[in-house]
PDB file of N, CA and C in Angstrom:
ATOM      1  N   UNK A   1     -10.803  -0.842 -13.635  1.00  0.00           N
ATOM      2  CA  UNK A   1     -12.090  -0.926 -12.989  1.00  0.00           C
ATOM      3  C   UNK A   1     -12.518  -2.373 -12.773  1.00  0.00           C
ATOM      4  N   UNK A   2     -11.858  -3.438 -13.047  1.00  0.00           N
ATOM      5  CA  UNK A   2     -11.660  -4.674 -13.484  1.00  0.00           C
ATOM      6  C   UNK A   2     -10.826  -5.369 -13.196  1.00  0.00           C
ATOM      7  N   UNK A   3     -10.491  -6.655 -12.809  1.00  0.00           N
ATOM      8  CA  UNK A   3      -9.676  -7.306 -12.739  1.00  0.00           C
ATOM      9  C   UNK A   3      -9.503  -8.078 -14.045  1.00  0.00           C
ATOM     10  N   UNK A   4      -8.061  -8.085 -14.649  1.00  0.00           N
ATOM     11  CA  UNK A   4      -7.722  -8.810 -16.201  1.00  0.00           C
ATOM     12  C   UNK A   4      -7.865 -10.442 -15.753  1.00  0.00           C
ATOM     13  N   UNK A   5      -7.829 -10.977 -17.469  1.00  0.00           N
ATOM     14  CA  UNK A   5      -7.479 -12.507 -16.901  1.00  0.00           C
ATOM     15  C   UNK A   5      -6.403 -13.181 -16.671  1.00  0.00           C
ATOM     16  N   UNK A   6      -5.396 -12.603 -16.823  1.00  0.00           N
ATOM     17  CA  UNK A   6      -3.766 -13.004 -15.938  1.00  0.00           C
ATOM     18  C   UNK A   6      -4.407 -12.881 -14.726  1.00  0.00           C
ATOM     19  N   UNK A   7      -4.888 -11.777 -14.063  1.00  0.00           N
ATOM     20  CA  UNK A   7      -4.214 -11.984 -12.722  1.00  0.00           C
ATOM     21  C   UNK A   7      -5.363 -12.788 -11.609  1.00  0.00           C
ATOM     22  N   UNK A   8      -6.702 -12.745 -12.523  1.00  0.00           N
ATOM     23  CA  UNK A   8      -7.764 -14.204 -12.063  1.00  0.00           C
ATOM     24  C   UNK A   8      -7.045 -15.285 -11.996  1.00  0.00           C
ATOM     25  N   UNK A   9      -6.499 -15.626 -13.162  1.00  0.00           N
ATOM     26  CA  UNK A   9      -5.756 -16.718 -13.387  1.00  0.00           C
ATOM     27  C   UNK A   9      -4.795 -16.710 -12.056  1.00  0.00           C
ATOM     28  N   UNK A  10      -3.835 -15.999 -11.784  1.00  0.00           N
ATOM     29  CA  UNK A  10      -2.877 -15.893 -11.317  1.00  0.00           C
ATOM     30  C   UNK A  10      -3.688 -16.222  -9.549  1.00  0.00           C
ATOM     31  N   UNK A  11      -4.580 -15.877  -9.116  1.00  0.00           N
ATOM     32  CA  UNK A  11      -5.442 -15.888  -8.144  1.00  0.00           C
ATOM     33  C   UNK A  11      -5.749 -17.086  -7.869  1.00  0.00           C
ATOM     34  N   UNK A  12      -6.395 -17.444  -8.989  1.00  0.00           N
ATOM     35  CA  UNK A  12      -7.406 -19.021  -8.751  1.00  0.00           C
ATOM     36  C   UNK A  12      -6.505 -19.932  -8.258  1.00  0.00           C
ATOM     37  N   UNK A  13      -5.369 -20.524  -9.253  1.00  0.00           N
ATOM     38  CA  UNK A  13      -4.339 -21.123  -8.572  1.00  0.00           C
ATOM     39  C   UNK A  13      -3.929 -21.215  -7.367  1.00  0.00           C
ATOM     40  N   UNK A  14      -3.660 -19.483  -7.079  1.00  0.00           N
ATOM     41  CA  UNK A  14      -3.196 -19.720  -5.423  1.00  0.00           C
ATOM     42  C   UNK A  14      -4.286 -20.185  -4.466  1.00  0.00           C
ATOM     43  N   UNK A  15      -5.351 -19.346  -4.779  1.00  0.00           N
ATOM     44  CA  UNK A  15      -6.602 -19.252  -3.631  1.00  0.00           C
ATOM     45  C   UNK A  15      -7.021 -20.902  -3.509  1.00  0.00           C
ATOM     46  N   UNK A  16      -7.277 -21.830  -4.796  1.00  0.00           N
ATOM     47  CA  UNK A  16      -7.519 -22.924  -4.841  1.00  0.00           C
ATOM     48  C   UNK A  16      -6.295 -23.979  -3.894  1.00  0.00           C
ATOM     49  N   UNK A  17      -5.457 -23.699  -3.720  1.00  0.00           N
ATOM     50  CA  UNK A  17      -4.238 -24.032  -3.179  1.00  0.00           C
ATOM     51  C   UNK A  17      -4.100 -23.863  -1.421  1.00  0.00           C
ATOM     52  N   UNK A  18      -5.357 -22.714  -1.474  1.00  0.00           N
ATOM     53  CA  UNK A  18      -4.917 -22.726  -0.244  1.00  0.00           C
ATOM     54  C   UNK A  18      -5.973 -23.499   1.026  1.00  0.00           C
ATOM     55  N   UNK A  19      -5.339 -23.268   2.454  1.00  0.00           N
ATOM     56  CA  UNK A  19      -6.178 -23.655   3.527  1.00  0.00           C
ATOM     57  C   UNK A  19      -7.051 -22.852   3.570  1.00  0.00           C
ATOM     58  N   UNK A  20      -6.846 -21.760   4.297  1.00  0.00           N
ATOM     59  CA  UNK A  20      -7.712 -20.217   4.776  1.00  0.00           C
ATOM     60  C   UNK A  20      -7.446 -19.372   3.634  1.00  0.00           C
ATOM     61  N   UNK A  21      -8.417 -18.836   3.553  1.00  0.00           N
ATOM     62  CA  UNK A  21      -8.754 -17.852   2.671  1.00  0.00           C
ATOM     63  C   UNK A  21      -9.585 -16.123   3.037  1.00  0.00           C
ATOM     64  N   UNK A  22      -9.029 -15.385   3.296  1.00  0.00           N
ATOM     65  CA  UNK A  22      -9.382 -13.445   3.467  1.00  0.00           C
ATOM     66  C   UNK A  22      -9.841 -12.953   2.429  1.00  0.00           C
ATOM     67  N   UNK A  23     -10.862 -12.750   2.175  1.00  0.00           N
ATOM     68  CA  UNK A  23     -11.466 -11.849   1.211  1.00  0.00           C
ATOM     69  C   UNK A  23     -12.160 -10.467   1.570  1.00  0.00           C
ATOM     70  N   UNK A  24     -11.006  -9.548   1.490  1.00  0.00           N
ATOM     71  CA  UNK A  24     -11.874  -8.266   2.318  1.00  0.00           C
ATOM     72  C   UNK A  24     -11.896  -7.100   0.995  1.00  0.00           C
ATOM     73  N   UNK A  25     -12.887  -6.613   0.400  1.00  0.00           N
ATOM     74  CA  UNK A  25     -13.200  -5.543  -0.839  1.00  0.00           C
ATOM     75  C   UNK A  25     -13.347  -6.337  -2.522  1.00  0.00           C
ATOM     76  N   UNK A  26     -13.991  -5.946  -3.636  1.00  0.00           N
ATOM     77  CA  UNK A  26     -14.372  -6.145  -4.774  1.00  0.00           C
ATOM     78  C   UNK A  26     -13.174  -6.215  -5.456  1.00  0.00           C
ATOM     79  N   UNK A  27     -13.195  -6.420  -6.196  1.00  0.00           N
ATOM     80  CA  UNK A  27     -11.691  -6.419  -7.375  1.00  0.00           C
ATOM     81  C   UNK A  27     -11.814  -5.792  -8.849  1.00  0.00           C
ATOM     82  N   UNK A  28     -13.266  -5.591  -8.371  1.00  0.00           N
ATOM     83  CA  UNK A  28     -13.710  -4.602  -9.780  1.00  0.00           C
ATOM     84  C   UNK A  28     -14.592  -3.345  -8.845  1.00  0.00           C
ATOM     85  N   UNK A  29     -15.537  -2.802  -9.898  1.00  0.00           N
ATOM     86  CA  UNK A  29     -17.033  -1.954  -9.685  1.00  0.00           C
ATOM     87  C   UNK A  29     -18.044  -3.102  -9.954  1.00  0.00           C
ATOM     88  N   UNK A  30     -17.933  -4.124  -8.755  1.00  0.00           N
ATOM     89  CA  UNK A  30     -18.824  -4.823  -9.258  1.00  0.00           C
ATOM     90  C   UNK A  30     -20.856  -4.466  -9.596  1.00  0.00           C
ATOM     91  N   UNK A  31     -20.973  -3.091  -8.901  1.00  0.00           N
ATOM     92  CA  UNK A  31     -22.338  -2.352  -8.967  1.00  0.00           C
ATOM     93  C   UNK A  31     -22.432  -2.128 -10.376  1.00  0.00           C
ATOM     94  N   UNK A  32     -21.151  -2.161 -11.384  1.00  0.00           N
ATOM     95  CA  UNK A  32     -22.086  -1.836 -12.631  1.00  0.00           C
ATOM     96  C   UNK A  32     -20.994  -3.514 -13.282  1.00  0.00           C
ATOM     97  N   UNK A  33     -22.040  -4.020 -14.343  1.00  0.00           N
ATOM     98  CA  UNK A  33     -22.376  -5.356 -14.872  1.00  0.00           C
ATOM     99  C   UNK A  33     -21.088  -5.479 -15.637  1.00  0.00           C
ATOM    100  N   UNK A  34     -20.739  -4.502 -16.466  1.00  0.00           N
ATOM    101  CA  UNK A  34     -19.928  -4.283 -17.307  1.00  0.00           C
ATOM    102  C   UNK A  34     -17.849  -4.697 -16.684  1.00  0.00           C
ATOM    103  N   UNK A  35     -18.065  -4.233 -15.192  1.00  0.00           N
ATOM    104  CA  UNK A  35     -16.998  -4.658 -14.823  1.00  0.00           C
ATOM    105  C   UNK A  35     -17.296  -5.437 -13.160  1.00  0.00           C
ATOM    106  N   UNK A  36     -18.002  -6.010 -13.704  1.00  0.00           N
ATOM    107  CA  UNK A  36     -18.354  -7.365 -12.319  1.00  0.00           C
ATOM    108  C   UNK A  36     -17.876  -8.472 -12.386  1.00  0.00           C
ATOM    109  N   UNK A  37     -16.961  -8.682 -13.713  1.00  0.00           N
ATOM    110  CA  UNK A  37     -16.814 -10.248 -13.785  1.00  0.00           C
ATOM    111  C   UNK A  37     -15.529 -10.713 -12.861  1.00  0.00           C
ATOM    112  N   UNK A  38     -14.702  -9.817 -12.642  1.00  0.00           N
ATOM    113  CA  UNK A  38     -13.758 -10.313 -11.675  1.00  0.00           C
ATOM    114  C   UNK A  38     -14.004 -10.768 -10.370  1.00  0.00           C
ATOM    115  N   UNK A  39     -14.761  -9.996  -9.744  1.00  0.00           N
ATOM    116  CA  UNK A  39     -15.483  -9.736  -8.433  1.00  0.00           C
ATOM    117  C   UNK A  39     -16.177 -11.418  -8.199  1.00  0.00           C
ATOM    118  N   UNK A  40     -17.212 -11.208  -9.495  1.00  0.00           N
ATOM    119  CA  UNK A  40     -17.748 -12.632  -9.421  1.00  0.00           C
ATOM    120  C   UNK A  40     -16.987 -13.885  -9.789  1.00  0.00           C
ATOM    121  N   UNK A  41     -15.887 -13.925 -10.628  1.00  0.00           N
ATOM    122  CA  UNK A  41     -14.840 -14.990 -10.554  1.00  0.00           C
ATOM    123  C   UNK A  41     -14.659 -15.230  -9.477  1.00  0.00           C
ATOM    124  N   UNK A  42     -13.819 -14.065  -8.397  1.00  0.00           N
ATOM    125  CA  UNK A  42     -13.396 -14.708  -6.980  1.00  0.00           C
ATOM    126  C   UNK A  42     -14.493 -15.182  -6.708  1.00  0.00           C
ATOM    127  N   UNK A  43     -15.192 -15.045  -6.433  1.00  0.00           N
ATOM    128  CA  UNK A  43     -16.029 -16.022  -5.221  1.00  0.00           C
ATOM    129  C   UNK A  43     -16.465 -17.073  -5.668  1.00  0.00           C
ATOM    130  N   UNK A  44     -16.852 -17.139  -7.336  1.00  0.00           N
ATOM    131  CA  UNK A  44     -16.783 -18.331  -7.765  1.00  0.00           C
ATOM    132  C   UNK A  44     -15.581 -19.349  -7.410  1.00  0.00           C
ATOM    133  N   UNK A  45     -14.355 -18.994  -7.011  1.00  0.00           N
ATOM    134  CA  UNK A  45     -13.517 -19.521  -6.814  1.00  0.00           C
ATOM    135  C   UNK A  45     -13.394 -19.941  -5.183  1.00  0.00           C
ATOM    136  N   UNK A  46     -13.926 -18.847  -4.438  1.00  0.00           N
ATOM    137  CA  UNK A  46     -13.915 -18.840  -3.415  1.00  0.00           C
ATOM    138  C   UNK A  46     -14.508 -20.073  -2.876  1.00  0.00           C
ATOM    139  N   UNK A  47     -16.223 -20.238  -3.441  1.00  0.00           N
ATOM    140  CA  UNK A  47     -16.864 -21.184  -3.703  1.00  0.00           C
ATOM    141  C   UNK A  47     -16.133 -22.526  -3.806  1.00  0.00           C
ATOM    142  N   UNK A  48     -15.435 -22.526  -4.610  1.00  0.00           N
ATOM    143  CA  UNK A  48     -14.977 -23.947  -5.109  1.00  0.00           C
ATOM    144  C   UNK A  48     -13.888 -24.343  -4.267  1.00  0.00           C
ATOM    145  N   UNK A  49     -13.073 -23.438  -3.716  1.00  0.00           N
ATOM    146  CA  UNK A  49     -11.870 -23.768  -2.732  1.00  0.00           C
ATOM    147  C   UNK A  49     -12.280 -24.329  -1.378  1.00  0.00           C
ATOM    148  N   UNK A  50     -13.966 -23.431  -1.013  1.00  0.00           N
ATOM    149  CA  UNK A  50     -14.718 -23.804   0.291  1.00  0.00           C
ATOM    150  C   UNK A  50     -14.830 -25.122   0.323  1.00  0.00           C
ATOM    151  N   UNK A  51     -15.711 -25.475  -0.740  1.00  0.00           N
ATOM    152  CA  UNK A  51     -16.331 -26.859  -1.079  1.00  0.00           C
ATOM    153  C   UNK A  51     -14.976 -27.739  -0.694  1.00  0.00           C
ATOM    154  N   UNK A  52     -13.991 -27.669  -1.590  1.00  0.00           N
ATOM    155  CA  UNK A  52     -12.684 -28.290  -1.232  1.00  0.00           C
ATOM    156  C   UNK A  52     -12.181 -28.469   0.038  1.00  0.00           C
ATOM    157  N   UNK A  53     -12.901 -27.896   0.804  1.00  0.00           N
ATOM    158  CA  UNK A  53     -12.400 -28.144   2.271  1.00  0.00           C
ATOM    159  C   UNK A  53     -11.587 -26.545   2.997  1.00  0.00           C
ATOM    160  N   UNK A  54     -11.282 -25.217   2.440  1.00  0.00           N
ATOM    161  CA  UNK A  54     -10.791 -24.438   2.587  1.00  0.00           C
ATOM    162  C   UNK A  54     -11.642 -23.191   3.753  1.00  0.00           C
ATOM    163  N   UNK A  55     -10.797 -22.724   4.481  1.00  0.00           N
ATOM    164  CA  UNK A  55     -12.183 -22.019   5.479  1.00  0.00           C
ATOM    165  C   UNK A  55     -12.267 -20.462   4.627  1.00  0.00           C
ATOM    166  N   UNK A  56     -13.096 -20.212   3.916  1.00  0.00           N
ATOM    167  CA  UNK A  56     -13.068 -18.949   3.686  1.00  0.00           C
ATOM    168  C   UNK A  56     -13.739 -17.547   3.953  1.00  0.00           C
ATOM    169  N   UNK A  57     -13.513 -16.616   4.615  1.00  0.00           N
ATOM    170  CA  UNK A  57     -14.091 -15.193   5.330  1.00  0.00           C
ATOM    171  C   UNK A  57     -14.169 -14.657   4.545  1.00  0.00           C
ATOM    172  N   UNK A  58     -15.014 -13.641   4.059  1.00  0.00           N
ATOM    173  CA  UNK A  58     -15.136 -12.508   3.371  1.00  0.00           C
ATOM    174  C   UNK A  58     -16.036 -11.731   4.545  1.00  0.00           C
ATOM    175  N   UNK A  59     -15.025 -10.369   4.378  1.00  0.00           N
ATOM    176  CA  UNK A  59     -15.317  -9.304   5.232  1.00  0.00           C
ATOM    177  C   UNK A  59     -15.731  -7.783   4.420  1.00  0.00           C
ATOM    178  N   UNK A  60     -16.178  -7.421   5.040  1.00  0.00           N
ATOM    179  CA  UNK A  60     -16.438  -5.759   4.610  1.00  0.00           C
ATOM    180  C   UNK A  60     -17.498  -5.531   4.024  1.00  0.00           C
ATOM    181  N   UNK A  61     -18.305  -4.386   3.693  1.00  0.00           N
ATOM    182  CA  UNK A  61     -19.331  -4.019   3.371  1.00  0.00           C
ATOM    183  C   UNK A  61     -19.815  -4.757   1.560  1.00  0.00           C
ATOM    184  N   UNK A  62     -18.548  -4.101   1.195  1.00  0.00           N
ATOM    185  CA  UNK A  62     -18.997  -4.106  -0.223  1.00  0.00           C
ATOM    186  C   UNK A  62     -18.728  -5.593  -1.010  1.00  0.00           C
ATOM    187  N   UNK A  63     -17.784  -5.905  -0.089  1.00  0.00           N
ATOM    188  CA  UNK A  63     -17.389  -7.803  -0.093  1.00  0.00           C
ATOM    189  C   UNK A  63     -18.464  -8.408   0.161  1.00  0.00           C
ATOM    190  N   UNK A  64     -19.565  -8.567   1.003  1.00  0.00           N
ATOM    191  CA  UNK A  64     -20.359  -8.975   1.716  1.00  0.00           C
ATOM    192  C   UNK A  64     -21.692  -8.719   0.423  1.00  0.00           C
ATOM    193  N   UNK A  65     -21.867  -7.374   0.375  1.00  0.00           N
ATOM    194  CA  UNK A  65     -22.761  -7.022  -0.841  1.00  0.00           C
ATOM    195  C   UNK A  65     -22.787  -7.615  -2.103  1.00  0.00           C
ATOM    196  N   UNK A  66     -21.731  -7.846  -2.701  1.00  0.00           N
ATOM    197  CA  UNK A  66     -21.038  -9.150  -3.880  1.00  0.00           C
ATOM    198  C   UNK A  66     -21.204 -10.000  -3.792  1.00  0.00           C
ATOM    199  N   UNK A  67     -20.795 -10.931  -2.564  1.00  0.00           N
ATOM    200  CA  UNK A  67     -21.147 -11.862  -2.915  1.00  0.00           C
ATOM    201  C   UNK A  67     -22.260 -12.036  -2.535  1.00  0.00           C
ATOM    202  N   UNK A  68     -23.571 -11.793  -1.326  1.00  0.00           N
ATOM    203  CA  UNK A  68     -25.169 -11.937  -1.388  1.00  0.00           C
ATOM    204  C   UNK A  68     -25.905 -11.433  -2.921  1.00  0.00           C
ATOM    205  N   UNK A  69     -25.382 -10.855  -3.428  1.00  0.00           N
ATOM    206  CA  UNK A  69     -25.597 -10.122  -4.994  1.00  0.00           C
ATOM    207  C   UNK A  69     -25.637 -11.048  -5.868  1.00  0.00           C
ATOM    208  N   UNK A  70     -24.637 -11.970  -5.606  1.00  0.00           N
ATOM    209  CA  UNK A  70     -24.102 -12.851  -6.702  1.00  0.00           C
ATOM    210  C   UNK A  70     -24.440 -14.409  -6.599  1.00  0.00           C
ATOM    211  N   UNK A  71     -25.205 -13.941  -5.323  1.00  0.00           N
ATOM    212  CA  UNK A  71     -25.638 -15.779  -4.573  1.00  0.00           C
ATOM    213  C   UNK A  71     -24.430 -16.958  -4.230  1.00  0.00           C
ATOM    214  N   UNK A  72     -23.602 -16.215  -3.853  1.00  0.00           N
ATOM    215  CA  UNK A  72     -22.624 -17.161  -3.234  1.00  0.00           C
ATOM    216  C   UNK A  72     -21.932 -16.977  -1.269  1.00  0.00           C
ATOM    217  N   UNK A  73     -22.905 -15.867  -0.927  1.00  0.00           N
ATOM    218  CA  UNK A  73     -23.168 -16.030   0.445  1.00  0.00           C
ATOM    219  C   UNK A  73     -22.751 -16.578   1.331  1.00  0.00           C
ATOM    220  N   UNK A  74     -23.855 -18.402   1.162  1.00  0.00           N
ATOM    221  CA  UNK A  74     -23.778 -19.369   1.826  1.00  0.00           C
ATOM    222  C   UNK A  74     -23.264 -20.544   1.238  1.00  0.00           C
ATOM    223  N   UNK A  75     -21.924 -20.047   0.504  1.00  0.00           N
ATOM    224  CA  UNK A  75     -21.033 -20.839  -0.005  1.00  0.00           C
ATOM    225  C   UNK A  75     -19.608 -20.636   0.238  1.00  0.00           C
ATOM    226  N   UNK A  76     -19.398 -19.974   1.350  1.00  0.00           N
ATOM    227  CA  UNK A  76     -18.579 -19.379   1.809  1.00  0.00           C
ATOM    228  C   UNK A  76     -18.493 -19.383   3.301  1.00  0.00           C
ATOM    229  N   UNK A  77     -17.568 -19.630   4.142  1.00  0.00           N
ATOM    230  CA  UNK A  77     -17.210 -20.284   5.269  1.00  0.00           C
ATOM    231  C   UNK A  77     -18.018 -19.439   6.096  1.00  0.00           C
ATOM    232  N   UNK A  78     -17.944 -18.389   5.876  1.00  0.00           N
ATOM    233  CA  UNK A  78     -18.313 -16.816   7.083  1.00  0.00           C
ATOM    234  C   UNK A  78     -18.167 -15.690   5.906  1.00  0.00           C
ATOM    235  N   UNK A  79     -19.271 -15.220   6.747  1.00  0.00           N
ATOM    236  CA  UNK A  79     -19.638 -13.718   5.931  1.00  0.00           C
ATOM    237  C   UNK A  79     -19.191 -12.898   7.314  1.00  0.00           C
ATOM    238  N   UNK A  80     -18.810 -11.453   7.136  1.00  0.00           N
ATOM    239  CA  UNK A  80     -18.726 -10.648   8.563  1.00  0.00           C
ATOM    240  C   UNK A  80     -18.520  -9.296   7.529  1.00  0.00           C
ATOM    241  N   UNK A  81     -19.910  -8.564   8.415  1.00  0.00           N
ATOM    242  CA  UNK A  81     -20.185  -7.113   7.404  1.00  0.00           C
ATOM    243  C   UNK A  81     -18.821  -5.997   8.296  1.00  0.00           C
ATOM    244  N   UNK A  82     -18.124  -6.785   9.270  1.00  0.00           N
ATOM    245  CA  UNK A  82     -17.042  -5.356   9.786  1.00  0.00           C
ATOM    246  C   UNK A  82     -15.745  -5.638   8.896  1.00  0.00           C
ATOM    247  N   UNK A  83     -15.520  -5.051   8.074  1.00  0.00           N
ATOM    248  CA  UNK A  83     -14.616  -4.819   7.419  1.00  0.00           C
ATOM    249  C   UNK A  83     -13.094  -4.004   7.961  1.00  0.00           C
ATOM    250  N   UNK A  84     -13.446  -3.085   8.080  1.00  0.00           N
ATOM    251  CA  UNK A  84     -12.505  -2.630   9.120  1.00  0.00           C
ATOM    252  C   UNK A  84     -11.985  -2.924  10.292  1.00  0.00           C
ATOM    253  N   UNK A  85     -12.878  -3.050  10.883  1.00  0.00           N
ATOM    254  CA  UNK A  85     -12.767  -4.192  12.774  1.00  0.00           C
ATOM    255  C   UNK A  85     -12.342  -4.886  12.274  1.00  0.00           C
ATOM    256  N   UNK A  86     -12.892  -5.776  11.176  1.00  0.00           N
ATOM    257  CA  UNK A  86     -12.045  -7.295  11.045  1.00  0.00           C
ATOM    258  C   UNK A  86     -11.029  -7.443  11.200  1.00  0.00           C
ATOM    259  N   UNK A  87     -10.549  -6.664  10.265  1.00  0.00           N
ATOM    260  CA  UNK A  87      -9.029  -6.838  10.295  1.00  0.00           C
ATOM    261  C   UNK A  87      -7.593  -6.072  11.150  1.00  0.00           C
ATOM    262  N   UNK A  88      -8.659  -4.778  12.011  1.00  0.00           N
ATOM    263  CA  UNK A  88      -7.764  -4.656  12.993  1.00  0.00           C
ATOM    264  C   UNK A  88      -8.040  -5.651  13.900  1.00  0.00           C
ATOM    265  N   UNK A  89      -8.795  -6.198  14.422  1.00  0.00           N
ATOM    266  CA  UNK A  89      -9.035  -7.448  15.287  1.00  0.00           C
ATOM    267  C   UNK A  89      -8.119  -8.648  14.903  1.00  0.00           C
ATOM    268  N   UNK A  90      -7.766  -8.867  13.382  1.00  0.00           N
ATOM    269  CA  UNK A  90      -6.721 -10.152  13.081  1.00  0.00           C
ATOM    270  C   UNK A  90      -5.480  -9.186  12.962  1.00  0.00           C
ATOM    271  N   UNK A  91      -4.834  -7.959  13.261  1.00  0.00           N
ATOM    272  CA  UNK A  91      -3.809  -7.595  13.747  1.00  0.00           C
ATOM    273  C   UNK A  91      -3.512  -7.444  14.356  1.00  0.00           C
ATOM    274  N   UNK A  92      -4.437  -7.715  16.182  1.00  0.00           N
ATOM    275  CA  UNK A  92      -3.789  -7.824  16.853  1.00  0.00           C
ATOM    276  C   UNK A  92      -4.469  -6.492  17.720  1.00  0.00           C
ATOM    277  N   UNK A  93      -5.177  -5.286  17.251  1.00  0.00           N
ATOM    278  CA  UNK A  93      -5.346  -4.351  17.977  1.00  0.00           C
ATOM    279  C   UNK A  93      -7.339  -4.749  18.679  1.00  0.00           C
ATOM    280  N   UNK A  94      -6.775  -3.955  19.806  1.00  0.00           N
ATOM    281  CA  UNK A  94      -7.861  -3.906  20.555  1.00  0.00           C
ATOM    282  C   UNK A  94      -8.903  -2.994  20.329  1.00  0.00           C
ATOM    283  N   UNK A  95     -10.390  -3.368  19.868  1.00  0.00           N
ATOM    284  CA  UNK A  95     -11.159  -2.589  19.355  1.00  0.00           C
ATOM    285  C   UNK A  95     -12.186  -2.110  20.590  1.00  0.00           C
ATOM    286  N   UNK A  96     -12.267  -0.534  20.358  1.00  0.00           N
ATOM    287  CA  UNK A  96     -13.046  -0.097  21.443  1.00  0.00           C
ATOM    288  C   UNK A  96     -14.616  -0.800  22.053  1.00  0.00           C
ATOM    289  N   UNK A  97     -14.987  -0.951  21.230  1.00  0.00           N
ATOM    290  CA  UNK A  97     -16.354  -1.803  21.731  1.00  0.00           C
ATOM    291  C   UNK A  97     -16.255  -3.107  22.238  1.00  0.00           C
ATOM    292  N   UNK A  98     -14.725  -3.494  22.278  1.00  0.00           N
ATOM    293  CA  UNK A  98     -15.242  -5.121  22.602  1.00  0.00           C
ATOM    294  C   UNK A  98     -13.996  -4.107  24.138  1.00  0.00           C
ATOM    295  N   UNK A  99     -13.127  -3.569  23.779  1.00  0.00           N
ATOM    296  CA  UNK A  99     -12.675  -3.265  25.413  1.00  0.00           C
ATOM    297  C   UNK A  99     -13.752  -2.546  26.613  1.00  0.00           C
ATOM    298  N   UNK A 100     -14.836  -1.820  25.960  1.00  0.00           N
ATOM    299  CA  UNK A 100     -15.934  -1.278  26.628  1.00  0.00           C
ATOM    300  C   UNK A 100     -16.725  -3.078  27.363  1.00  0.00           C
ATOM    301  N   UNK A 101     -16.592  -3.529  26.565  1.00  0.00           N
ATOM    302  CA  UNK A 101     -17.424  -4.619  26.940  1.00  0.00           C
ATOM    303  C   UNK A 101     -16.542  -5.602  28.169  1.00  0.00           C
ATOM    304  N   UNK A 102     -15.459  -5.554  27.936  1.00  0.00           N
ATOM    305  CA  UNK A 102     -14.683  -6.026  29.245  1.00  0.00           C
ATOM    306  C   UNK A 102     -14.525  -5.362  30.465  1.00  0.00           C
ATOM    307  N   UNK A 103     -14.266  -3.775  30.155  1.00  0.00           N
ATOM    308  CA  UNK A 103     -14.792  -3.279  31.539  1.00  0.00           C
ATOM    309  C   UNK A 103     -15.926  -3.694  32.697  1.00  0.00           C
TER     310      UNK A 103
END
């Protein structure tokens, strides 16, 4: 229900490491306190990789909810509440509302 601390650990490293950064869903239940601390690590991290110069997105409903929850929001490159679109849109597929809109 939780993310352990190996694999935070194992995270921070990379995520800190990197350029761009995707953050799409929680890594715990972050709605109950008891198993939020992973959830709120990433973005604490997320946070710190931004600052570093890193572009970081977090997408999706409950991604989006976490981190405004957790006050790290506007510490973070882009927020975008489509979670789903998002990421068929960065695979490449054509989403009906934006092809309605080219018609």
């Amino acid at each position: 229900m939780d993310a352990g601390e190996a694999s935070l650990e194992t995270w921070k490293e990379i995520l800190l490491n990197s350029k761009t950064i995707l953050w799409n869903g929680p890594v715990g239940v972050f709605e109950m306190p008891t198993f939020a601390k992973g959830t709120l690590k990433i973005a604490e991290i997320l946070a710190q990789a931004t600052e570093a110069g890193a572009y970081s997105l977090v997408g999706g409903g409950d991604s989006v909810a976490a981190v405004t929850q957790m006050g790290y929001a506007k510490k973070v490159s882009y927020v975008s509440t489509g979670g789903g679109a998002m990421l068929e849109a960065l695979e490449g597929k054509e989403l009906p509302g934006i092809a309605a809109i080219r018609e």
